[in-house]
ModelCIF file with pLDDT and N, C-alpha, C, O atoms, coordinates in Angstrom:
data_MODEL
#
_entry.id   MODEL 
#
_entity.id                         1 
_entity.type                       polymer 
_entity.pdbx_number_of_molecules   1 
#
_entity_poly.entity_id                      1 
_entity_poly.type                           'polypeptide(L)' 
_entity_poly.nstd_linkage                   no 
_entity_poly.nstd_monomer                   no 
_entity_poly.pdbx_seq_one_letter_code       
;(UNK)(UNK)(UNK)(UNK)(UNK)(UNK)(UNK)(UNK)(UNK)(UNK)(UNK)(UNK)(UNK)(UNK)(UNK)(UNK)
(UNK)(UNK)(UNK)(UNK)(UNK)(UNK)(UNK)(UNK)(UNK)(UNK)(UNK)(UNK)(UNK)(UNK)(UNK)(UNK)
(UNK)(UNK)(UNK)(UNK)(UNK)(UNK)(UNK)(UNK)(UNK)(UNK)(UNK)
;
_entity_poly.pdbx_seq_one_letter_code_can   XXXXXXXXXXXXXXXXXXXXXXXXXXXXXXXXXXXXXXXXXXX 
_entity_poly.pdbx_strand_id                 A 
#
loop_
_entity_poly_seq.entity_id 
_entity_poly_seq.num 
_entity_poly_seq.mon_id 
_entity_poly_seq.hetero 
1 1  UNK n 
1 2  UNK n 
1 3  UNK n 
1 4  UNK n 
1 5  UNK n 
1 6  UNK n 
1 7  UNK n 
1 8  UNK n 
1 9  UNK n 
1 10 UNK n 
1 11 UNK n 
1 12 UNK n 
1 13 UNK n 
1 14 UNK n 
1 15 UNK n 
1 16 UNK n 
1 17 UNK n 
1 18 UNK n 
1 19 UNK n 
1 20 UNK n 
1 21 UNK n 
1 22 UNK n 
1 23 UNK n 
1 24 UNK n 
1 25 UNK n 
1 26 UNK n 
1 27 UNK n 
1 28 UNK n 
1 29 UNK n 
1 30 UNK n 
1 31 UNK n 
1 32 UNK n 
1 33 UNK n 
1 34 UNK n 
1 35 UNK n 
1 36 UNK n 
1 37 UNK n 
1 38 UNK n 
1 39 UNK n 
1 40 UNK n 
1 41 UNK n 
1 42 UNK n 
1 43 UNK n 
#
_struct_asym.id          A 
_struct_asym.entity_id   1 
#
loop_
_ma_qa_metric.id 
_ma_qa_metric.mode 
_ma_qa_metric.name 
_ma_qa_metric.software_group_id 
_ma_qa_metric.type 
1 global pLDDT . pLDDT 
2 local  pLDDT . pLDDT 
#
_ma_qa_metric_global.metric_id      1 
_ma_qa_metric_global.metric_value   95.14 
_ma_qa_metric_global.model_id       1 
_ma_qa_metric_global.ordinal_id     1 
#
loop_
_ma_qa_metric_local.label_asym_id 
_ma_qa_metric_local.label_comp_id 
_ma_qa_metric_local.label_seq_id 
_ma_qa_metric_local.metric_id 
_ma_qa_metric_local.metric_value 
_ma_qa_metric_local.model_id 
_ma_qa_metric_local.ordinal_id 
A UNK 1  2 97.00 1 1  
A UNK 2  2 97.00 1 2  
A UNK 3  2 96.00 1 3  
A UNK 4  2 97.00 1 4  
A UNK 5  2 96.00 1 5  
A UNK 6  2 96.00 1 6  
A UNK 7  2 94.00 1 7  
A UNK 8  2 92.00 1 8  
A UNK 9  2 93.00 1 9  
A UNK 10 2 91.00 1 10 
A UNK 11 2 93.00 1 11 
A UNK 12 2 94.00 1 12 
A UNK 13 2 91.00 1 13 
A UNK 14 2 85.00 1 14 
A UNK 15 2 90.00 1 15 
A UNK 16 2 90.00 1 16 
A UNK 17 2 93.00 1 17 
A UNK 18 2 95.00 1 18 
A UNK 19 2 95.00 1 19 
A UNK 20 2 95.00 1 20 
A UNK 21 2 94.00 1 21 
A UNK 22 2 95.00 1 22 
A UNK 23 2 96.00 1 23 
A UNK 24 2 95.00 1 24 
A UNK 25 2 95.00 1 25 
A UNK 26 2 96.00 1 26 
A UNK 27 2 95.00 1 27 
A UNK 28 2 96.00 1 28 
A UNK 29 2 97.00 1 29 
A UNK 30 2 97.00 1 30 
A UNK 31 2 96.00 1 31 
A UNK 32 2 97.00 1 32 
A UNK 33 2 97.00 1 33 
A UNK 34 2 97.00 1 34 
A UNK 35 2 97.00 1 35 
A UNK 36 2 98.00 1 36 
A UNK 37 2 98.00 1 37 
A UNK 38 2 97.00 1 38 
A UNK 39 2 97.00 1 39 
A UNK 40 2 98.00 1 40 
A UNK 41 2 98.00 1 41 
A UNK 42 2 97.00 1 42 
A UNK 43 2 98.00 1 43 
#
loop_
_atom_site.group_PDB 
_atom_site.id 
_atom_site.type_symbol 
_atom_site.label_atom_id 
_atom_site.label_alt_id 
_atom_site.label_comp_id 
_atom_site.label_asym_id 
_atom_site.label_entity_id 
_atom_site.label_seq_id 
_atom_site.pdbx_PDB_ins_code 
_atom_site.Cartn_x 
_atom_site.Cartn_y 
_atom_site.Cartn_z 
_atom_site.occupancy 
_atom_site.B_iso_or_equiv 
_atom_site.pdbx_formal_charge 
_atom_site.auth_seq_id 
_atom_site.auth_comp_id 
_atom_site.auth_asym_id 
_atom_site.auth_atom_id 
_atom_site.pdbx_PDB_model_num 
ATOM 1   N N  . UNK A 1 1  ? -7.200  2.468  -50.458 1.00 97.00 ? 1  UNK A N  1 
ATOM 2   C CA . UNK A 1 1  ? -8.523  3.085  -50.439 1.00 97.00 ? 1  UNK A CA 1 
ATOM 3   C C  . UNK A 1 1  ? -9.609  2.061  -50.691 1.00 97.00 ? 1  UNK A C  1 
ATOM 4   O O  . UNK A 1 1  ? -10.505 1.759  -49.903 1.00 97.00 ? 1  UNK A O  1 
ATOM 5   N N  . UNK A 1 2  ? -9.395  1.558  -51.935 1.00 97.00 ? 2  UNK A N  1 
ATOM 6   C CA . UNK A 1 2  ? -10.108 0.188  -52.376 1.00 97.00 ? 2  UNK A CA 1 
ATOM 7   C C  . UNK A 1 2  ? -10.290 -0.799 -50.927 1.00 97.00 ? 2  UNK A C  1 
ATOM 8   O O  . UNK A 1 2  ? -11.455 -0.715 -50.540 1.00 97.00 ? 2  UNK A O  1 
ATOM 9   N N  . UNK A 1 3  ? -9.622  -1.513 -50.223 1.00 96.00 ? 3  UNK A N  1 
ATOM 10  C CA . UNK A 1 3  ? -8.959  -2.034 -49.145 1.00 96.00 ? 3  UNK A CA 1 
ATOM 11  C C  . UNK A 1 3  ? -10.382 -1.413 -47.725 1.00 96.00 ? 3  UNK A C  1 
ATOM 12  O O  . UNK A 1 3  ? -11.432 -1.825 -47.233 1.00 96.00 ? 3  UNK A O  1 
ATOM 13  N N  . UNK A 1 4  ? -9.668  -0.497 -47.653 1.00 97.00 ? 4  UNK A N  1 
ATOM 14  C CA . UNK A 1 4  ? -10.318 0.257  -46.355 1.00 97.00 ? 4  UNK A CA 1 
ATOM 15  C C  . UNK A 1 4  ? -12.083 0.609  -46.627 1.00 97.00 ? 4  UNK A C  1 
ATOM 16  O O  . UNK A 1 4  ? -12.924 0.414  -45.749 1.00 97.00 ? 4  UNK A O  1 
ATOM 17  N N  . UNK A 1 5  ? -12.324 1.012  -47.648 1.00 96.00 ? 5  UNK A N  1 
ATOM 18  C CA . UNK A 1 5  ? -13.472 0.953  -48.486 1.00 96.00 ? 5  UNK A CA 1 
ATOM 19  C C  . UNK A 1 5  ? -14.777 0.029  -47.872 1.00 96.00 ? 5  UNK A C  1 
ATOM 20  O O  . UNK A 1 5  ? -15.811 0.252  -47.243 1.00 96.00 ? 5  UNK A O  1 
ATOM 21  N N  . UNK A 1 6  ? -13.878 -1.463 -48.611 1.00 96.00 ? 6  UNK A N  1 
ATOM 22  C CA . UNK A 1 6  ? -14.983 -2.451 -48.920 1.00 96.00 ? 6  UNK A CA 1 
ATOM 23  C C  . UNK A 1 6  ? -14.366 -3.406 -47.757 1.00 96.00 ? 6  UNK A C  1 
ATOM 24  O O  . UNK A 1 6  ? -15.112 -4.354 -47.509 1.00 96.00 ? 6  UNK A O  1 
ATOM 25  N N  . UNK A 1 7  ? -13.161 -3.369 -46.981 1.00 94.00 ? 7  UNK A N  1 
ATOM 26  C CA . UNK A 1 7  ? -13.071 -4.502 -45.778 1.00 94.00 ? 7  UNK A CA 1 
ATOM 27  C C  . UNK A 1 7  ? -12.075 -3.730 -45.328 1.00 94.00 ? 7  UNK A C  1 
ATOM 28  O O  . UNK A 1 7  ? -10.970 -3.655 -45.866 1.00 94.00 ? 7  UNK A O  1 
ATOM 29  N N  . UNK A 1 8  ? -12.464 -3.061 -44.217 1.00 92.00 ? 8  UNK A N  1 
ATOM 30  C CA . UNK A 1 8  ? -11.886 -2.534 -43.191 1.00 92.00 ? 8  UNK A CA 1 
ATOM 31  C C  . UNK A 1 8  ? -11.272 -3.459 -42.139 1.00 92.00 ? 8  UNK A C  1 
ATOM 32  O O  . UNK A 1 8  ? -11.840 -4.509 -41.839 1.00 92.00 ? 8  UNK A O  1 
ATOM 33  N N  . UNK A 1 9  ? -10.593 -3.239 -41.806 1.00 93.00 ? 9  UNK A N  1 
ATOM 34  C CA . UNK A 1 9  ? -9.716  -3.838 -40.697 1.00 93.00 ? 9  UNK A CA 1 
ATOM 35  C C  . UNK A 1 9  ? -10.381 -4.713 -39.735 1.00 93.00 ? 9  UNK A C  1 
ATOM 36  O O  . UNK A 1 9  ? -10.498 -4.077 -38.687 1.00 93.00 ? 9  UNK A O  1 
ATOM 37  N N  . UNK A 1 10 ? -10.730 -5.554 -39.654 1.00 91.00 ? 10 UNK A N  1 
ATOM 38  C CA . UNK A 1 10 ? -12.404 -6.038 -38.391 1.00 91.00 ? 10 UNK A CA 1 
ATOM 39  C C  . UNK A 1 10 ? -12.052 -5.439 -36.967 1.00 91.00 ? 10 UNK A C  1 
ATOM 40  O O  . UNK A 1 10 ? -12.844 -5.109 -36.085 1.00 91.00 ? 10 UNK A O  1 
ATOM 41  N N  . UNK A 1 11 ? -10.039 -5.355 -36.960 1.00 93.00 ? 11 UNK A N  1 
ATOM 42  C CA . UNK A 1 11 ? -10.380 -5.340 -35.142 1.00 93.00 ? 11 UNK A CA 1 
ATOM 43  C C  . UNK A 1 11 ? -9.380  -3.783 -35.098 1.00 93.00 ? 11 UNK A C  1 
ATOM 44  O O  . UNK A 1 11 ? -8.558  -3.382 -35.922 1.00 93.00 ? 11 UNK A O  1 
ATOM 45  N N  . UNK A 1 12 ? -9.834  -3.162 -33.815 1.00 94.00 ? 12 UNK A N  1 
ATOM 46  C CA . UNK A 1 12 ? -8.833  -1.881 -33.724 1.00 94.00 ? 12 UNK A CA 1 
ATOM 47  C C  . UNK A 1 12 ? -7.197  -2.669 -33.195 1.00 94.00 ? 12 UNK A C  1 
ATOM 48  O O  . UNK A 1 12 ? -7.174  -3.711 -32.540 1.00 94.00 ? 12 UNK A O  1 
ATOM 49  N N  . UNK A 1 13 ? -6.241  -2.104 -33.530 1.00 91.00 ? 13 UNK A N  1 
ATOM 50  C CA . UNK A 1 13 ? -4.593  -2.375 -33.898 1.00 91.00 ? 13 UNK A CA 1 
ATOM 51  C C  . UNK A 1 13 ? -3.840  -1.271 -33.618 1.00 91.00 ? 13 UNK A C  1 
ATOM 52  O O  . UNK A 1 13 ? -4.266  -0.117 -33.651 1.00 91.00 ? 13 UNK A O  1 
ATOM 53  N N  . UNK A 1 14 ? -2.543  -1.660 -33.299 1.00 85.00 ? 14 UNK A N  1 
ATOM 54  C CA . UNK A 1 14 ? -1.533  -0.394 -33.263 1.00 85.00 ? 14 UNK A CA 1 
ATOM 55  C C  . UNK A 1 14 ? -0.891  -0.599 -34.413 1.00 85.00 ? 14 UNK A C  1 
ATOM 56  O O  . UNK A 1 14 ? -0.176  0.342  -34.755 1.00 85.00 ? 14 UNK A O  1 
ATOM 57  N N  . UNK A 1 15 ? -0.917  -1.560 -35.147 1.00 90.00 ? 15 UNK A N  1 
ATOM 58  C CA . UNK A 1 15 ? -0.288  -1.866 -36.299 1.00 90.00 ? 15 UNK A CA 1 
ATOM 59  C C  . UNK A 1 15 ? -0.534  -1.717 -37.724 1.00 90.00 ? 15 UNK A C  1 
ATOM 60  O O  . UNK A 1 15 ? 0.451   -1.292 -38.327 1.00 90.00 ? 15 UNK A O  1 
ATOM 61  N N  . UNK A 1 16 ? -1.604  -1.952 -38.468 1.00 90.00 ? 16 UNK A N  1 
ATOM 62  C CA . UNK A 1 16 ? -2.598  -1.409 -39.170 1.00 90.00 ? 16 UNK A CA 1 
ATOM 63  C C  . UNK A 1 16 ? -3.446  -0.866 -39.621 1.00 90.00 ? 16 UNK A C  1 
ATOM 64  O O  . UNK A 1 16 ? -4.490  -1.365 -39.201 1.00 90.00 ? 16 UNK A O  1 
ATOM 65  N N  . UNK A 1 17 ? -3.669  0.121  -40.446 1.00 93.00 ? 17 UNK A N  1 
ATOM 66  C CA . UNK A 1 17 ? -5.149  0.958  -40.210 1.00 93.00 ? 17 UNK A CA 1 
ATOM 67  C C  . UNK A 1 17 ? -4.767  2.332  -40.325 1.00 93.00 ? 17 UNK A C  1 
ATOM 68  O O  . UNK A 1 17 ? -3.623  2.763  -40.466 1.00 93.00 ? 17 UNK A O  1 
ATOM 69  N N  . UNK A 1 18 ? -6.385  3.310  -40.213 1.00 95.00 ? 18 UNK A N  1 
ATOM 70  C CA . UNK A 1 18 ? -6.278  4.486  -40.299 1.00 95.00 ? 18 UNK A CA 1 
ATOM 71  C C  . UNK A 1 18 ? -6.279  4.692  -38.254 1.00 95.00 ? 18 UNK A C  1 
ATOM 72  O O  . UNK A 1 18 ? -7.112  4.309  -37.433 1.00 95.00 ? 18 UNK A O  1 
ATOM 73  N N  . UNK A 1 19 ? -5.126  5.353  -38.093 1.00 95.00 ? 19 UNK A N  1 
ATOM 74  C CA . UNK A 1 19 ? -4.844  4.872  -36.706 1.00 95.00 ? 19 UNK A CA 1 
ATOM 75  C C  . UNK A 1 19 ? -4.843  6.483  -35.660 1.00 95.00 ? 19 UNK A C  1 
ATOM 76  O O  . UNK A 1 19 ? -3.926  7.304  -35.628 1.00 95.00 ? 19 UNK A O  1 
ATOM 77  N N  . UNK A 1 20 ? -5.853  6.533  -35.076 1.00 95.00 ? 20 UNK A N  1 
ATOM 78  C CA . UNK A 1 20 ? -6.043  8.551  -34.504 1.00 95.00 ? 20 UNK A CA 1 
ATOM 79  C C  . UNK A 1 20 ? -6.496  7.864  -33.371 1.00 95.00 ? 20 UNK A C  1 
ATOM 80  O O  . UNK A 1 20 ? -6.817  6.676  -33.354 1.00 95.00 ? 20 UNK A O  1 
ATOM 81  N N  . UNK A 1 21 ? -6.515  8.637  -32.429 1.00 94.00 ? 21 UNK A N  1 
ATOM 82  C CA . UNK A 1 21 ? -6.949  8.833  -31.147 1.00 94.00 ? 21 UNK A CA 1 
ATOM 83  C C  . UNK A 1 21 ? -9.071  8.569  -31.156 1.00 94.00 ? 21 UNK A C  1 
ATOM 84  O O  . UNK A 1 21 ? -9.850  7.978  -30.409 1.00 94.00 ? 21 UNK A O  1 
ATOM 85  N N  . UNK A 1 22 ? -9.158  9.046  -31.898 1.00 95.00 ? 22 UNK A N  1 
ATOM 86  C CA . UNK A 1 22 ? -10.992 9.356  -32.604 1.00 95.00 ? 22 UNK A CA 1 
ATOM 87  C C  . UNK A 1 22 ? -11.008 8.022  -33.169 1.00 95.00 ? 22 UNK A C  1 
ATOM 88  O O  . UNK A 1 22 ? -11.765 7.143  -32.759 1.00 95.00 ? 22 UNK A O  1 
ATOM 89  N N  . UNK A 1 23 ? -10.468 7.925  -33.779 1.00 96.00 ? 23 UNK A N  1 
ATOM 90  C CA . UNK A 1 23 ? -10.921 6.479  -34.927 1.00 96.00 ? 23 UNK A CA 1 
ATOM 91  C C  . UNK A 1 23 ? -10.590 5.065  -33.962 1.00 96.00 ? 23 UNK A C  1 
ATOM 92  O O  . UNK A 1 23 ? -11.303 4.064  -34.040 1.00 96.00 ? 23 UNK A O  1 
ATOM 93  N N  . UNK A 1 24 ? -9.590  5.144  -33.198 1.00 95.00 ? 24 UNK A N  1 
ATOM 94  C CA . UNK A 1 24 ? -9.809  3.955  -32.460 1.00 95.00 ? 24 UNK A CA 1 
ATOM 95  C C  . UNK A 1 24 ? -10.581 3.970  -31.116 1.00 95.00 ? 24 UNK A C  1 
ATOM 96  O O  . UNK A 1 24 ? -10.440 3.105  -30.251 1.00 95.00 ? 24 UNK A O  1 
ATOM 97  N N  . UNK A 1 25 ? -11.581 5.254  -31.006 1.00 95.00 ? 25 UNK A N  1 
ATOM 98  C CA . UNK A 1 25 ? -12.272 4.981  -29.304 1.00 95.00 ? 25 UNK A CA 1 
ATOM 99  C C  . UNK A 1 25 ? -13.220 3.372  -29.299 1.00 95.00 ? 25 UNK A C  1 
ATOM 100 O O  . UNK A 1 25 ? -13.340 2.534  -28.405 1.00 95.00 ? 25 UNK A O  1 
ATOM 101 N N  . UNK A 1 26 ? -13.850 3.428  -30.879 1.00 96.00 ? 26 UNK A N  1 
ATOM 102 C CA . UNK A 1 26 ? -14.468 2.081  -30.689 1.00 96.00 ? 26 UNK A CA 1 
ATOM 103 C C  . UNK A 1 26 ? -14.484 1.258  -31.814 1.00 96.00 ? 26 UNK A C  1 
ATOM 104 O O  . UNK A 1 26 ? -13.829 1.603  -32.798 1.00 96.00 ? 26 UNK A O  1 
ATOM 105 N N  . UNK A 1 27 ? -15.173 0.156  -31.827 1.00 95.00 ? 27 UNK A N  1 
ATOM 106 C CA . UNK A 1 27 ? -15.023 -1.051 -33.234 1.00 95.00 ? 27 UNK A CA 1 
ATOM 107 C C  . UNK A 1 27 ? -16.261 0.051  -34.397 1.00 95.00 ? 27 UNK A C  1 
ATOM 108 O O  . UNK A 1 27 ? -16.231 -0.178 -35.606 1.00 95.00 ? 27 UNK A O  1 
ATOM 109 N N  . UNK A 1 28 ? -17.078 0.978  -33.934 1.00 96.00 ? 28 UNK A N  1 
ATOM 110 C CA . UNK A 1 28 ? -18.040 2.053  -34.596 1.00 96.00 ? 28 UNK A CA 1 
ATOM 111 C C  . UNK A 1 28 ? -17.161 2.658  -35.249 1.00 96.00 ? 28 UNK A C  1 
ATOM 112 O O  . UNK A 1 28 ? -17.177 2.361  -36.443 1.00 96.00 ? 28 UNK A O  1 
ATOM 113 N N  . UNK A 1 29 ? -16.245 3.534  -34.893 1.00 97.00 ? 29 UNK A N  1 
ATOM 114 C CA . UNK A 1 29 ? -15.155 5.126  -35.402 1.00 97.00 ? 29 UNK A CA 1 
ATOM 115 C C  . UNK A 1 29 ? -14.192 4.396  -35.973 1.00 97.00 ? 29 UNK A C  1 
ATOM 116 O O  . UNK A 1 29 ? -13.474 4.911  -36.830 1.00 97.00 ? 29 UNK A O  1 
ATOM 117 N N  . UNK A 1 30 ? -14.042 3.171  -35.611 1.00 97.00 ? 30 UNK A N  1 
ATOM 118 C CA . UNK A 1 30 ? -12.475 2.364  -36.093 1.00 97.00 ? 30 UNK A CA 1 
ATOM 119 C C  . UNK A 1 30 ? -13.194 2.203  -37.858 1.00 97.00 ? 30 UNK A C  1 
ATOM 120 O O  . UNK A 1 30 ? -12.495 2.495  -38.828 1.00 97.00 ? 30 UNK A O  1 
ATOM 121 N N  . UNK A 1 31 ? -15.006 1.583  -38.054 1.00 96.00 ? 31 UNK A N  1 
ATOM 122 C CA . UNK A 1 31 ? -14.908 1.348  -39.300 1.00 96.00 ? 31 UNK A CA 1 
ATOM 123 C C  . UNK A 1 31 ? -15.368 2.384  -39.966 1.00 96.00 ? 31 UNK A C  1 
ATOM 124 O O  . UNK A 1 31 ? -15.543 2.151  -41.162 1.00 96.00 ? 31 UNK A O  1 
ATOM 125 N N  . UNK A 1 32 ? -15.770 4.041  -39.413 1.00 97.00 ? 32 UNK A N  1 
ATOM 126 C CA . UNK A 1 32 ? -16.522 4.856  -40.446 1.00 97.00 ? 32 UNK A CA 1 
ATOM 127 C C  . UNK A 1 32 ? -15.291 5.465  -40.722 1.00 97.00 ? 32 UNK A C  1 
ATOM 128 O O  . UNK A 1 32 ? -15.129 6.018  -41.809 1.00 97.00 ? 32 UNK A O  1 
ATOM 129 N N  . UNK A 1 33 ? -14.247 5.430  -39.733 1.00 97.00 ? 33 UNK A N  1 
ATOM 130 C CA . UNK A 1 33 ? -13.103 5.906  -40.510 1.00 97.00 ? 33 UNK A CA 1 
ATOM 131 C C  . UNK A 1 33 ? -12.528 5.625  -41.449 1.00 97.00 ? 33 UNK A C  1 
ATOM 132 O O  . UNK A 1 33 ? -12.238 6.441  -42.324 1.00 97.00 ? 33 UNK A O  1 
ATOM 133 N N  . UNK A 1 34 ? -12.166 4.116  -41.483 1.00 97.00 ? 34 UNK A N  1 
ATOM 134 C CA . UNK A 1 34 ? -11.511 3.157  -42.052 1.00 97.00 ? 34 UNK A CA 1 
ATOM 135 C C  . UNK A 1 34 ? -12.241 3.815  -43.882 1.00 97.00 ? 34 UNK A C  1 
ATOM 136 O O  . UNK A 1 34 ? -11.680 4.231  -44.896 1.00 97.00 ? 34 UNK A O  1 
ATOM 137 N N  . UNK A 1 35 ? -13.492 3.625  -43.555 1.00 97.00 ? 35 UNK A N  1 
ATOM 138 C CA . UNK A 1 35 ? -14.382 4.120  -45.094 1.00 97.00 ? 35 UNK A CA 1 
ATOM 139 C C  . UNK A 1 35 ? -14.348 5.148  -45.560 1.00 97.00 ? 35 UNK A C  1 
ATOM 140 O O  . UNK A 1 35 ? -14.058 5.404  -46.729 1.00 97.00 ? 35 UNK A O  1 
ATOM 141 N N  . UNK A 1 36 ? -14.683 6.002  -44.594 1.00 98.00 ? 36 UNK A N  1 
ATOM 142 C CA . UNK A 1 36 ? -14.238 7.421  -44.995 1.00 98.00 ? 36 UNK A CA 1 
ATOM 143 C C  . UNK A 1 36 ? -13.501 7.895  -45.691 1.00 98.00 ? 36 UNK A C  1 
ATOM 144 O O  . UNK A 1 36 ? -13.807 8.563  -46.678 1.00 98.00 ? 36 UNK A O  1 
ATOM 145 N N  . UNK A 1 37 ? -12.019 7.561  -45.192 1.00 98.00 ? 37 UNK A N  1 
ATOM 146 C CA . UNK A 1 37 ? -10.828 7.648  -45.474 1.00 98.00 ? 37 UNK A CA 1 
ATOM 147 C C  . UNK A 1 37 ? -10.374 6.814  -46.513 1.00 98.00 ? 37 UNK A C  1 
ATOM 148 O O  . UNK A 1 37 ? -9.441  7.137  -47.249 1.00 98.00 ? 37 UNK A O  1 
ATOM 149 N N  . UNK A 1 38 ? -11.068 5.628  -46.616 1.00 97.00 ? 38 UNK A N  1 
ATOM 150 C CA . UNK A 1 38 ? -11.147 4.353  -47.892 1.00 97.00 ? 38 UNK A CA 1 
ATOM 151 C C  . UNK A 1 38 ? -11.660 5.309  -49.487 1.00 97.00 ? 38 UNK A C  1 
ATOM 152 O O  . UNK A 1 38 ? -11.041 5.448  -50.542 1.00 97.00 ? 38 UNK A O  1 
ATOM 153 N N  . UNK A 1 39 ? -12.701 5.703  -49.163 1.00 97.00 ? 39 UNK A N  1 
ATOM 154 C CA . UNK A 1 39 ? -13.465 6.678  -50.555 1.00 97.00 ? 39 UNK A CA 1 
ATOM 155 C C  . UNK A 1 39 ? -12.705 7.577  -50.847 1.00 97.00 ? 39 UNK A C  1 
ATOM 156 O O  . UNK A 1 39 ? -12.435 7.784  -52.030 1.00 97.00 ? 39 UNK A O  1 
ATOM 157 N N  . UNK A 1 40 ? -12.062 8.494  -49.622 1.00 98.00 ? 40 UNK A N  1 
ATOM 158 C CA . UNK A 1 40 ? -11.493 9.611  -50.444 1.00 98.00 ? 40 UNK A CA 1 
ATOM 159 C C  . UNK A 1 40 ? -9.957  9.312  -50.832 1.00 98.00 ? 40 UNK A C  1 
ATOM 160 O O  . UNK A 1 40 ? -9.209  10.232 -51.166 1.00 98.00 ? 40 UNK A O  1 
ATOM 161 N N  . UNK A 1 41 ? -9.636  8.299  -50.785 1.00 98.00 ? 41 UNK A N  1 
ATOM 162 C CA . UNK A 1 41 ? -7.745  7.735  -50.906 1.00 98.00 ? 41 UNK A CA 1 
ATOM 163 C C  . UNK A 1 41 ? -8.336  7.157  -52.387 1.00 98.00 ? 41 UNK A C  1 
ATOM 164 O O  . UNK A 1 41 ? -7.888  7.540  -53.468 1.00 98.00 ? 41 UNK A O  1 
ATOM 165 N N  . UNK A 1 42 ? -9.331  6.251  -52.248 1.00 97.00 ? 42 UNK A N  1 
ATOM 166 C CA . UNK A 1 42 ? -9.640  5.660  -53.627 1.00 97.00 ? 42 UNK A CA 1 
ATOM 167 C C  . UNK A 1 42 ? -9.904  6.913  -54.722 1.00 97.00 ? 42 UNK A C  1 
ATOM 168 O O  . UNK A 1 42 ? -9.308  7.072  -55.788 1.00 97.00 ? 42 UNK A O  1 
ATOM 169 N N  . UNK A 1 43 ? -10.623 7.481  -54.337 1.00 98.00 ? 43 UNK A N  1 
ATOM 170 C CA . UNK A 1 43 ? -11.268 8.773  -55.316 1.00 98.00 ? 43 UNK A CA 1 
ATOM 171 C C  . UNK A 1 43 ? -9.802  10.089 -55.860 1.00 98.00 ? 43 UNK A C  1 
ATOM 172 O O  . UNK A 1 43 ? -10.078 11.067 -56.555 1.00 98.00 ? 43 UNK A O  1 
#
């Protein structure tokens, strides 16, 4: 959460990451996800 939070992944991956159909359309959805999902895993 911490991780995804404050340094998200820089590039979209099949290998790493918060990984959906939505979250990887662009390098935009790849990082509000990445945060999104970073705050509420941390919290």
């Amino acid at each position: 959460g911490a991780l995804f939070y404050k340094k998200p992944p820089k590039t979209i991956n099949s290998l790493y990451g918060y990984r959906t159909s939505r979250s990887m359309k662009n390098e935009q959805t790849w990082a509000f996800a990445h945060r999104y999902i970073g705050k509420l895993w941390l919290w």
